[in-house]
Protein backbone atom coordinates (compact mmCIF):
# COMPACT_ATOMS: atom_id res chain seq x y z
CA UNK A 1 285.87 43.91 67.14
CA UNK A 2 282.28 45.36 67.04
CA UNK A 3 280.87 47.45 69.62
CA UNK A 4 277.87 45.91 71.30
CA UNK A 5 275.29 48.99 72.72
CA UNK A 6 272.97 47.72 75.54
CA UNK A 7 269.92 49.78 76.17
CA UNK A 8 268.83 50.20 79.44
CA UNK A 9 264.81 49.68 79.39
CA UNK A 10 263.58 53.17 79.53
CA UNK A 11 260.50 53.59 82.36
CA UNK A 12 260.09 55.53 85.33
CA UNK A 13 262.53 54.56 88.30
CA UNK A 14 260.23 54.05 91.72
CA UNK A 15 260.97 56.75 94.19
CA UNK A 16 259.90 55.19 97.64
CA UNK A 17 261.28 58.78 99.27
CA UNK A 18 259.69 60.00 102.52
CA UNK A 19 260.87 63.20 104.35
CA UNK A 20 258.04 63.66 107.09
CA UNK A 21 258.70 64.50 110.95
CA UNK A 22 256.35 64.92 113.86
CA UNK A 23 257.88 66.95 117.05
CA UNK A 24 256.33 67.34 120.54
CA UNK A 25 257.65 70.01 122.74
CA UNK A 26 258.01 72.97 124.60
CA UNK A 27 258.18 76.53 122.26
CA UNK A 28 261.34 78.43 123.54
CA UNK A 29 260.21 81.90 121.99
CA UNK A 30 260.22 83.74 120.53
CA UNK A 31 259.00 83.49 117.42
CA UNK A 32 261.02 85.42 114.63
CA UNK A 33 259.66 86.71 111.53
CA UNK A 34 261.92 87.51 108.55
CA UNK A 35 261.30 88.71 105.02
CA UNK A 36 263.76 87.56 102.71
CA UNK A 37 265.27 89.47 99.96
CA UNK A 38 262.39 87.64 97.74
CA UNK A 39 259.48 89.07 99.43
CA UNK A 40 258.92 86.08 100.72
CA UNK A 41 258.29 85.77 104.35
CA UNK A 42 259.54 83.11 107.16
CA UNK A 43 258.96 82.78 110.96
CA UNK A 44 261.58 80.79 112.66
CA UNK A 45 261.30 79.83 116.44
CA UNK A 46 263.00 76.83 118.17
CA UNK A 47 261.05 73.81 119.76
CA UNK A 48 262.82 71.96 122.91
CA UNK A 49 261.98 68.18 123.19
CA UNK A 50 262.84 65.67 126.03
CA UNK A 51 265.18 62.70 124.27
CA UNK A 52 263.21 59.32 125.42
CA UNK A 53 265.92 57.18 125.54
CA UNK A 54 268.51 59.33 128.02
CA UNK A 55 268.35 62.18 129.84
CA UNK A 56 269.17 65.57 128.19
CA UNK A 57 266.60 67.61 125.41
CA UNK A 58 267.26 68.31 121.76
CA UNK A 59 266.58 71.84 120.56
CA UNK A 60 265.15 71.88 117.37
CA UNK A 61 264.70 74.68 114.60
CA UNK A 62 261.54 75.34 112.95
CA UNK A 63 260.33 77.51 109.79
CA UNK A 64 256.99 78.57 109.18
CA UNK A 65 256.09 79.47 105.56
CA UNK A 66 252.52 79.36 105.57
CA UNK A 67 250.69 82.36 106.01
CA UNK A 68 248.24 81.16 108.55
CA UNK A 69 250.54 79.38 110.13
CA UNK A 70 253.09 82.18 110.47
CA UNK A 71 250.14 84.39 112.17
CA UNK A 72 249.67 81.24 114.65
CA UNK A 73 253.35 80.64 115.20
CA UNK A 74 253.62 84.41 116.39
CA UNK A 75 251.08 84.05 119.17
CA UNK A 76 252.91 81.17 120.88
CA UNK A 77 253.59 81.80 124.19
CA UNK A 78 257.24 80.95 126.13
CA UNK A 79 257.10 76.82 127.53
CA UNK A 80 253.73 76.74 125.78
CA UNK A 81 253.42 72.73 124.71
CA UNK A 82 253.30 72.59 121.34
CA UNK A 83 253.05 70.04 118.06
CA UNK A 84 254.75 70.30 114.81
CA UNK A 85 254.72 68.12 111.92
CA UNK A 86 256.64 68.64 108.81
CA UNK A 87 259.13 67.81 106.42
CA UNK A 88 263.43 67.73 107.31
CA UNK A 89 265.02 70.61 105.28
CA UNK A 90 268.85 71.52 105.10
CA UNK A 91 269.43 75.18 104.70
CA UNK A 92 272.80 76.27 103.31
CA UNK A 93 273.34 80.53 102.99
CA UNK A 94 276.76 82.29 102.37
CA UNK A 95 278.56 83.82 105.84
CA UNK A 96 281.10 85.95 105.73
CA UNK A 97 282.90 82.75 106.99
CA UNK A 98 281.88 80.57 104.01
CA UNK A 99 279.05 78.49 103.38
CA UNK A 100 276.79 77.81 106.23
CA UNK A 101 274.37 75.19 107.14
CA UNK A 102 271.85 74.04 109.71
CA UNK A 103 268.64 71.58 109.83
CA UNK A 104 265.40 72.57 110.57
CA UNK A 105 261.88 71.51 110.19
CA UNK A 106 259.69 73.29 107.64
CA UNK A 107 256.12 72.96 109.36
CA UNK A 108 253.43 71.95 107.69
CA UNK A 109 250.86 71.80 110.93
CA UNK A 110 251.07 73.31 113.69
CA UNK A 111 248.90 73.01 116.86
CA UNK A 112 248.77 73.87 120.81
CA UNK A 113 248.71 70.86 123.16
């Protein structure tokens, strides 16, 4: 019996991917800054939003890589209204319980209401 080989048809596969998230809310504060073991440097801060569709809020975290935007992010003031539009990022870190992860939202703009 002879082995028959089928080639798959080698181009490009389409990658119809989107990752981008736009969050109104209220700034909890206060803004963190952290350098990382790289050098590199982060400010986190958390964003409270109203859920539309029953009562309650969603707090949501937030990273701020950019270096203007880091400066910005540090002047926000506590319940200031605030807009953030990004990308969805999963963090996982080592804990000295294990591996650890959360969701935030890298920002890519940020802006006062």
């Amino acid at each position: 019996m002879n082995a028959i080989t089928l080639q798959k048809e080698e181009r490009p596969e389409a990658d119809y991917s989107v990752n981008e998230i736009k969050v109104i809310g209220r700034f909890s504060g206060p803004a963190l800054e952290k350098e990382l073991p790289s050098g590199d440097k982060v400010v986190e801060f958390r964003l409270i939003s109203s859920r539309d569709d029953r009562d309650g809020v969603d707090v949501i975290n937030v990273a701020v890589w950019k270096s203007q935007l880091r400066k910005g992010a540090l002047t926000l003031r506590k319940d200031e209204w605030i807009s953030v539009e990004g990308a969805l990022r999963r963090r996982i870190w080592r804990s000295p319980a294990g591996l650890a992860s959360r969701y935030q939202v890298e920002a890519r703009e940020l802006s006062r209401i």
